[in-house]
Structures are given as structure tokens and as C-alpha cells.
PDB file of N, CA and C in Angstrom:
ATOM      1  N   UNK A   1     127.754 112.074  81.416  1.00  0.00           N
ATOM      2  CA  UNK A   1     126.411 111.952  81.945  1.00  0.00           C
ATOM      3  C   UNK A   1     125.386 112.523  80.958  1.00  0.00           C
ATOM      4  N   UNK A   2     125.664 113.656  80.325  1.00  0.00           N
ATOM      5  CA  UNK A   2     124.768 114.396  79.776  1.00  0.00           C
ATOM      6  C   UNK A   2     124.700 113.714  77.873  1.00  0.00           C
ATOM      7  N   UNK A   3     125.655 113.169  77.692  1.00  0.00           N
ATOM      8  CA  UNK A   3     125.867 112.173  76.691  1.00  0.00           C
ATOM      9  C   UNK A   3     124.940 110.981  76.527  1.00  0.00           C
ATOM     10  N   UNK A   4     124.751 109.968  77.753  1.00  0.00           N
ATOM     11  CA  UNK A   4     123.488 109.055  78.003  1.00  0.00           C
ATOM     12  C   UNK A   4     122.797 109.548  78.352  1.00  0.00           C
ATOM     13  N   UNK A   5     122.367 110.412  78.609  1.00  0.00           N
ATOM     14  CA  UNK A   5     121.045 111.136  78.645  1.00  0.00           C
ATOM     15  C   UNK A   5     120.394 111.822  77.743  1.00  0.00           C
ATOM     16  N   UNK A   6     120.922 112.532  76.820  1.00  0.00           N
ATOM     17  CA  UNK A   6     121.142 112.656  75.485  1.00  0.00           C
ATOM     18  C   UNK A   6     120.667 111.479  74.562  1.00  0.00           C
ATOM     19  N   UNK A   7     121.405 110.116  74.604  1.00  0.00           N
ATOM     20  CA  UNK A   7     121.370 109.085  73.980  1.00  0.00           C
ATOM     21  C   UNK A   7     119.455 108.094  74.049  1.00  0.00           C
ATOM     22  N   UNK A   8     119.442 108.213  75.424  1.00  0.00           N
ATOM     23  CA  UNK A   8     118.188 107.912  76.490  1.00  0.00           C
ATOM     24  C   UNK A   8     117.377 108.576  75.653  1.00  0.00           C
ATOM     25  N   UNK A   9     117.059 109.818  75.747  1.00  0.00           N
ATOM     26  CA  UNK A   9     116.313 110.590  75.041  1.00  0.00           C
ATOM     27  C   UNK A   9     115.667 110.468  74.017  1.00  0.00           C
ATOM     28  N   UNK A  10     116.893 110.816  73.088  1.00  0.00           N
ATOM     29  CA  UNK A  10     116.435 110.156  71.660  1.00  0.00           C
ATOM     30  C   UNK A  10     116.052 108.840  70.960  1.00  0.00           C
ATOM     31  N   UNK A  11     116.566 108.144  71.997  1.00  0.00           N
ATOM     32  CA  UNK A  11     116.396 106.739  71.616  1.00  0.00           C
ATOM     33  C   UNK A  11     114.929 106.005  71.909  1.00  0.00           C
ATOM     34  N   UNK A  12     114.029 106.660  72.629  1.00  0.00           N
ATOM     35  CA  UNK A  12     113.043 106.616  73.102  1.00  0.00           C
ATOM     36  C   UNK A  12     111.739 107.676  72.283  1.00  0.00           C
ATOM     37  N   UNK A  13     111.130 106.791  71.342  1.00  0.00           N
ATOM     38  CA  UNK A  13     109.823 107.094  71.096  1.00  0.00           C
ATOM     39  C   UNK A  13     108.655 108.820  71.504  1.00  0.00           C
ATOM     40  N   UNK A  14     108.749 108.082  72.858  1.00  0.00           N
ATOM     41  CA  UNK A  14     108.001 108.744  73.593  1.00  0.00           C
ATOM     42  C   UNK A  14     108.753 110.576  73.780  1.00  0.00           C
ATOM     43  N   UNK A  15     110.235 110.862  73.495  1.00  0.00           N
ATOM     44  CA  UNK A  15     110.895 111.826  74.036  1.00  0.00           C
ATOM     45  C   UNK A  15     111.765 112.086  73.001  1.00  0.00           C
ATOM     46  N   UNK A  16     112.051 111.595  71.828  1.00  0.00           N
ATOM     47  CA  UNK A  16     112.733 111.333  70.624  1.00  0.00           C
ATOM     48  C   UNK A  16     112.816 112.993  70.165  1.00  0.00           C
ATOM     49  N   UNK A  17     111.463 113.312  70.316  1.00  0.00           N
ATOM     50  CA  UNK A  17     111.044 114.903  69.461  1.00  0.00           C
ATOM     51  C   UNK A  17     111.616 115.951  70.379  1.00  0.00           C
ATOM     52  N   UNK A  18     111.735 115.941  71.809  1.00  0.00           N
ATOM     53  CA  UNK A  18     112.108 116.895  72.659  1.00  0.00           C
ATOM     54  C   UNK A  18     113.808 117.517  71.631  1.00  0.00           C
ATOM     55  N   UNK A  19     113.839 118.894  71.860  1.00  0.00           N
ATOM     56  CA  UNK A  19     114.892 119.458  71.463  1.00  0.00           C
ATOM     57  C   UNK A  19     115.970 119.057  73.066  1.00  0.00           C
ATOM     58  N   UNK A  20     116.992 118.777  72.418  1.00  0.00           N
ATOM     59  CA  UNK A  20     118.295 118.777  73.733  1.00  0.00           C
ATOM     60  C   UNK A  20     119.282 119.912  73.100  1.00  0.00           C
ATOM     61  N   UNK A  21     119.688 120.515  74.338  1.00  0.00           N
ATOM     62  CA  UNK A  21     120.538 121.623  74.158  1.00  0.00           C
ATOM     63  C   UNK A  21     121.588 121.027  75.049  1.00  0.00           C
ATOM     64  N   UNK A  22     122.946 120.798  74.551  1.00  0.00           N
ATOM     65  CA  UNK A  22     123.902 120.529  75.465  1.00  0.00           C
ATOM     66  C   UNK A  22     124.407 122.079  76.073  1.00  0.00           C
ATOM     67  N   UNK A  23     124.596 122.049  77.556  1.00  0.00           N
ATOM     68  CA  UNK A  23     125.148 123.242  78.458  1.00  0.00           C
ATOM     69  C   UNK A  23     126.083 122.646  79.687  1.00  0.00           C
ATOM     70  N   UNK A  24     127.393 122.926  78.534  1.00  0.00           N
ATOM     71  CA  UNK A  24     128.751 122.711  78.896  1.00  0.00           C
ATOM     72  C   UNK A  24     130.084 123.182  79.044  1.00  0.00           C
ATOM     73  N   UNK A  25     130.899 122.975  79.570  1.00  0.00           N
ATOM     74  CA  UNK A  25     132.379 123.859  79.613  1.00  0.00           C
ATOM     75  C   UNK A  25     133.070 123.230  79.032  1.00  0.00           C
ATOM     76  N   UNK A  26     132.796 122.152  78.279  1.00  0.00           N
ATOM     77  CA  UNK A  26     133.976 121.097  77.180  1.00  0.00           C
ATOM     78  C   UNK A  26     133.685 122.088  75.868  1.00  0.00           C
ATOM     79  N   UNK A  27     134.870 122.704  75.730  1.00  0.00           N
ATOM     80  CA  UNK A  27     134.809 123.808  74.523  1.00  0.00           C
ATOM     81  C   UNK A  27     135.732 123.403  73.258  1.00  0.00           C
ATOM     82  N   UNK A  28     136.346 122.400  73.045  1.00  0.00           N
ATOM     83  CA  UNK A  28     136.950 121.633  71.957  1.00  0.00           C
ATOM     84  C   UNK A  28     135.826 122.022  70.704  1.00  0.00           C
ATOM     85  N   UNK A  29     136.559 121.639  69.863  1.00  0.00           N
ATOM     86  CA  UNK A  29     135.138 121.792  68.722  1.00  0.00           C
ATOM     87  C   UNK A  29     134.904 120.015  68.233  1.00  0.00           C
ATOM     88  N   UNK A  30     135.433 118.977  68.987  1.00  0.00           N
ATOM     89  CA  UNK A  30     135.782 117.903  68.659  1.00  0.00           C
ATOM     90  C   UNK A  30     134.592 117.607  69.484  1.00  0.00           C
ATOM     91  N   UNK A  31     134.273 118.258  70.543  1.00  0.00           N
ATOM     92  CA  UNK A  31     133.463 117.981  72.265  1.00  0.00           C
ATOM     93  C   UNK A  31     132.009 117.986  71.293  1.00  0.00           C
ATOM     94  N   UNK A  32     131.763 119.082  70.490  1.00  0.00           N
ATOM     95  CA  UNK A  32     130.463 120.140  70.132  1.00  0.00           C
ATOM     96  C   UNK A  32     130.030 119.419  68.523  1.00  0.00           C
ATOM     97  N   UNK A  33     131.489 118.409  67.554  1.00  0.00           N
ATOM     98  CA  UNK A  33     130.901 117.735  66.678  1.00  0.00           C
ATOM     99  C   UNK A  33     129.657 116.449  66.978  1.00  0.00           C
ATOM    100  N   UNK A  34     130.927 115.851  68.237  1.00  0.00           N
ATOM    101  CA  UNK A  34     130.488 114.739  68.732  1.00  0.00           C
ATOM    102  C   UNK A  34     129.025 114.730  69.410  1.00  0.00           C
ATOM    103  N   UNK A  35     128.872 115.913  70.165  1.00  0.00           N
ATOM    104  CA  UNK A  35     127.407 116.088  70.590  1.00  0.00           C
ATOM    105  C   UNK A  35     126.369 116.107  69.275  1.00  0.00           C
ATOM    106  N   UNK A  36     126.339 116.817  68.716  1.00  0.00           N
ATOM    107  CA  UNK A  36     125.452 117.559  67.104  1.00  0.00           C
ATOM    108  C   UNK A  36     125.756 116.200  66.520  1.00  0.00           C
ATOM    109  N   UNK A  37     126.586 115.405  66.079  1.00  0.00           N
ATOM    110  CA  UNK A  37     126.554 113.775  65.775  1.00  0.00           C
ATOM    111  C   UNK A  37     125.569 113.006  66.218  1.00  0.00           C
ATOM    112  N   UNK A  38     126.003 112.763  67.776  1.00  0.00           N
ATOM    113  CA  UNK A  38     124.956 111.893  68.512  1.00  0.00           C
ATOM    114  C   UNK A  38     123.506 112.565  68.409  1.00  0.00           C
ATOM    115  N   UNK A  39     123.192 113.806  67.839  1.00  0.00           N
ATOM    116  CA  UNK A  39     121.857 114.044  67.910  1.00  0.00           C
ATOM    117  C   UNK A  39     121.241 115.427  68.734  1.00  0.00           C
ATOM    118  N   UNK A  40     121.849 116.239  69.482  1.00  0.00           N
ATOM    119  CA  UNK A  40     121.970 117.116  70.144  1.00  0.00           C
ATOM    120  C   UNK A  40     121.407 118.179  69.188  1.00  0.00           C
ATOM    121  N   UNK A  41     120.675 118.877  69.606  1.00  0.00           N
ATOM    122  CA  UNK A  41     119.865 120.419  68.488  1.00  0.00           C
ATOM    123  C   UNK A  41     120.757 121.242  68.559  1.00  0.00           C
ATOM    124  N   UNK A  42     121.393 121.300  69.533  1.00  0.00           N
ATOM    125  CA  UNK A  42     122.679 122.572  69.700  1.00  0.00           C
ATOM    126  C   UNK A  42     123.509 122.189  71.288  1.00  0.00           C
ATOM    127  N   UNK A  43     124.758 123.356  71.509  1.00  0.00           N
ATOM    128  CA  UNK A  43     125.714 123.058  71.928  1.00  0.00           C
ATOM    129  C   UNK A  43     125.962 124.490  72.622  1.00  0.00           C
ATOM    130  N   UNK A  44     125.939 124.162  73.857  1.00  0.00           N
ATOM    131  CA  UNK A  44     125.810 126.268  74.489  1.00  0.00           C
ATOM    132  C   UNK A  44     127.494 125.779  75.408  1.00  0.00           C
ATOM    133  N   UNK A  45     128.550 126.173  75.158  1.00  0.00           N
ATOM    134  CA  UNK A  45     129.345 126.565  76.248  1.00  0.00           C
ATOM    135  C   UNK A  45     129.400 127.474  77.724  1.00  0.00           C
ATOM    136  N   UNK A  46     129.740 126.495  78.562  1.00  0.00           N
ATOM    137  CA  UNK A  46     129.630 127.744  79.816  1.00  0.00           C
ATOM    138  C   UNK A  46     130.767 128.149  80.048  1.00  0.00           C
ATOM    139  N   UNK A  47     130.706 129.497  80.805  1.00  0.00           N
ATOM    140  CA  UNK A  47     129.572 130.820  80.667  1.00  0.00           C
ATOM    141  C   UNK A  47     128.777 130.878  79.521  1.00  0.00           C
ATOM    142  N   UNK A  48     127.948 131.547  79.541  1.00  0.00           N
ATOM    143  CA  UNK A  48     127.062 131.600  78.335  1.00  0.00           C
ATOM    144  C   UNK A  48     125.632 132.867  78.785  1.00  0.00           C
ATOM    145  N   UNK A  49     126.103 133.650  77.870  1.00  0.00           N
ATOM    146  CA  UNK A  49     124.877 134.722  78.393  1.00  0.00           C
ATOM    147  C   UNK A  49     123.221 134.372  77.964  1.00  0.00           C
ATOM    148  N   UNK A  50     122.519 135.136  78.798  1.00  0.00           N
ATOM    149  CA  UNK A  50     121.315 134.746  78.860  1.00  0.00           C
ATOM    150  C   UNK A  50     120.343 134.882  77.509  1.00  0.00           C
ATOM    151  N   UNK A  51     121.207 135.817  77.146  1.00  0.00           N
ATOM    152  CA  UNK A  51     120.749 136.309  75.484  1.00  0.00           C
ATOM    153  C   UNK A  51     120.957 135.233  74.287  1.00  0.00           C
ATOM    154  N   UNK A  52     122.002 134.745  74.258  1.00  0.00           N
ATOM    155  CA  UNK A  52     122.304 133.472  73.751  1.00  0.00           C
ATOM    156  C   UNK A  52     121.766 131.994  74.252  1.00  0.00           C
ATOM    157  N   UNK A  53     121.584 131.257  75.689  1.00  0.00           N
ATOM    158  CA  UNK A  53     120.527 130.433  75.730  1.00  0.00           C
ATOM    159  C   UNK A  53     118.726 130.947  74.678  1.00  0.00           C
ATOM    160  N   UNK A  54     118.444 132.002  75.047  1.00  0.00           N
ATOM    161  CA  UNK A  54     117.623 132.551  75.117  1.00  0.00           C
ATOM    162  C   UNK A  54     117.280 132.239  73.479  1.00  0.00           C
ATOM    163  N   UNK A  55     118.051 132.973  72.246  1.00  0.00           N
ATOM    164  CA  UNK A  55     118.241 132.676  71.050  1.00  0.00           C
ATOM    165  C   UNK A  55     117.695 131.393  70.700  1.00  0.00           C
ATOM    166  N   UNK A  56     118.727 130.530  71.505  1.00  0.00           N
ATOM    167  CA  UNK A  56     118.632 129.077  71.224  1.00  0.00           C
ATOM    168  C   UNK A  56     117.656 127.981  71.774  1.00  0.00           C
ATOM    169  N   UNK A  57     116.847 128.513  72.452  1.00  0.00           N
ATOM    170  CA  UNK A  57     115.095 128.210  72.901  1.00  0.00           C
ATOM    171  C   UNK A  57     114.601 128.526  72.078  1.00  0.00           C
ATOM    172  N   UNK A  58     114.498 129.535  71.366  1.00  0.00           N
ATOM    173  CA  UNK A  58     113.381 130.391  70.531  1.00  0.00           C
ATOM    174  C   UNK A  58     113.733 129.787  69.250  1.00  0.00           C
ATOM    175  N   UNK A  59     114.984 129.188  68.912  1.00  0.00           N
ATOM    176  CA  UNK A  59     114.585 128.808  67.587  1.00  0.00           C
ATOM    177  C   UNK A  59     114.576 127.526  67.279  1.00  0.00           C
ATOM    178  N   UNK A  60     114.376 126.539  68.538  1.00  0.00           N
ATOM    179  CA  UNK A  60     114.290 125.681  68.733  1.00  0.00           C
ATOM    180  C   UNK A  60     112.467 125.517  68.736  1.00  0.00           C
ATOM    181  N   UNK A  61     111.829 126.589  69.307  1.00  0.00           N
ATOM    182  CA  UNK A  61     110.311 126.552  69.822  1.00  0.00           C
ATOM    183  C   UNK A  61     109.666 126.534  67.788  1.00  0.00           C
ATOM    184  N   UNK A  62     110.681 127.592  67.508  1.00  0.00           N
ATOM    185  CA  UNK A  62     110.052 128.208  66.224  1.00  0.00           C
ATOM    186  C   UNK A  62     109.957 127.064  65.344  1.00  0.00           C
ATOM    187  N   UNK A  63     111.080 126.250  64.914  1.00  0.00           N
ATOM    188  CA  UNK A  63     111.641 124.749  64.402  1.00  0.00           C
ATOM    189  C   UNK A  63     110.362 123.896  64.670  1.00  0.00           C
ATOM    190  N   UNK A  64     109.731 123.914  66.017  1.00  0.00           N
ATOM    191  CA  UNK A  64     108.923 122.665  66.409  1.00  0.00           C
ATOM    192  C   UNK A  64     107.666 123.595  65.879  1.00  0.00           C
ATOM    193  N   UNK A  65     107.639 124.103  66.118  1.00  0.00           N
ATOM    194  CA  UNK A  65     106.589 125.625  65.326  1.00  0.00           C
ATOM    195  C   UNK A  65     105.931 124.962  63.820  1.00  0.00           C
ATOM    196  N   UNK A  66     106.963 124.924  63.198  1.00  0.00           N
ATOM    197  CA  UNK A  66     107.030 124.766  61.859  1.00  0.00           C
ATOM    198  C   UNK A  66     106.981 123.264  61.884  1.00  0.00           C
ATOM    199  N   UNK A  67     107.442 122.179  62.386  1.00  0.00           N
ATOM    200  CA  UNK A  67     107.013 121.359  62.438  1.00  0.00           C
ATOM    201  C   UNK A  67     105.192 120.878  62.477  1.00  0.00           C
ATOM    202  N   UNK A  68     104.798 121.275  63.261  1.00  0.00           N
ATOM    203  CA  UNK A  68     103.439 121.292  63.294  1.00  0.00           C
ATOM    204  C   UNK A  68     103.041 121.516  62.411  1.00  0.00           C
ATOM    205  N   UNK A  69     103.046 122.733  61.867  1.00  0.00           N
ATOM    206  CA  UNK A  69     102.392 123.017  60.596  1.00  0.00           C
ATOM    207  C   UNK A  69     102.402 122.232  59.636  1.00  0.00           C
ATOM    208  N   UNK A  70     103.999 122.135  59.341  1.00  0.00           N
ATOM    209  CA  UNK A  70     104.267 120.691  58.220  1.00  0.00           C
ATOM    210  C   UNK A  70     103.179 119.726  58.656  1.00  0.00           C
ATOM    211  N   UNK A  71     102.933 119.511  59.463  1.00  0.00           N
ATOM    212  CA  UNK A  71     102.195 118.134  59.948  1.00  0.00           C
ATOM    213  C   UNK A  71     100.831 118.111  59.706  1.00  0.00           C
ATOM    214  N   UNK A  72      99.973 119.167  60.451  1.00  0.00           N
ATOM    215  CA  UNK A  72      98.892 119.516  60.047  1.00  0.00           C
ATOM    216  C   UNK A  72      98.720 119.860  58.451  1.00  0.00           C
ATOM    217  N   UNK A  73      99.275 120.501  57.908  1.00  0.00           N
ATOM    218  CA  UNK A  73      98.942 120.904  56.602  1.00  0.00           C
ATOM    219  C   UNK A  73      99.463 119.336  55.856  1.00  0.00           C
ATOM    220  N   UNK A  74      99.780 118.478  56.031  1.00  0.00           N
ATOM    221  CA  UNK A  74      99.949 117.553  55.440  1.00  0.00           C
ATOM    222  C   UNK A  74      98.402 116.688  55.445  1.00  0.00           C
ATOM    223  N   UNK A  75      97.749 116.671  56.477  1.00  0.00           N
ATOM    224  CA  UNK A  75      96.484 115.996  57.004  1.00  0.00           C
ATOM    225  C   UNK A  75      94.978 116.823  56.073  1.00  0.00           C
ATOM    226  N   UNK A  76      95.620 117.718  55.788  1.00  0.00           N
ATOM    227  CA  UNK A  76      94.077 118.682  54.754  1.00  0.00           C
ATOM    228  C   UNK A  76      94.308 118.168  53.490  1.00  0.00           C
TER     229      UNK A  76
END
């Protein structure tokens, strides 16, 4: 499910830029290539402490952060 939705996502213009964090209990490292392949920003196994989602927001925010800038400073 979270695979076509994933796929949906990115494949779409409008939602392409949103960061996806897969949050899952498929802990293979075969599960976590295949996600980060299809396009996925990262890969959180459950359980998963709050400190670690947490990490992985923030440097996801920071990433789009810096994006902007790239962007704007490209336009001066």
C-alpha cells in the first residue's frame, strides 16, 4: 500500500517535491533498498523512537531548506 502511494506521489507534479518517509516493520535490507530505489527520502523501521523519526523530519525540513535557497539565489 505504502509502495503505490509512494509511487502516486512522486509521480505527480503537483506532490513530486513532498519528502516520503517510509514507517515500517519490513526490516530486510532488500525491503529499505527497494523503497530508497523507488524514490523514498528515507526508511524508519517500527518500533522506532521518537528521537529518530524526529532526526529524520529535521533533515528532511533542512534539505528542502537548502533547496530554496539554491532556488532563490539562482533567480538574483
Amino acid at each position: 500500500m505504502a509502495t503505490k502511494f509512494c509511487v502516486l506521489l512522486l509521480g505527480d507534479a503537483k506532490t513530486s517535491q513532498i519528502p516520503f518517509i517510509f514507517s515500517t516493520s519490513m526490516s530486510e535490507v532488500i525491503d529499505k533498498a527497494a523503497a530508497l530505489k523507488m524514490g523514498a527520502d528515507d526508511y524508519l523501521i517500527k518500533p522506532f523512537d521518537m528521537k529518530s523519526l524526529l532526526a529524520v523530519v529535521e533533515s528532511r525540513m533542512l534539505a528542502g531548506k537548502r533547496q530554496v535557497h539554491e532556488i532563490e539565489a539562482s533567480f538574483r
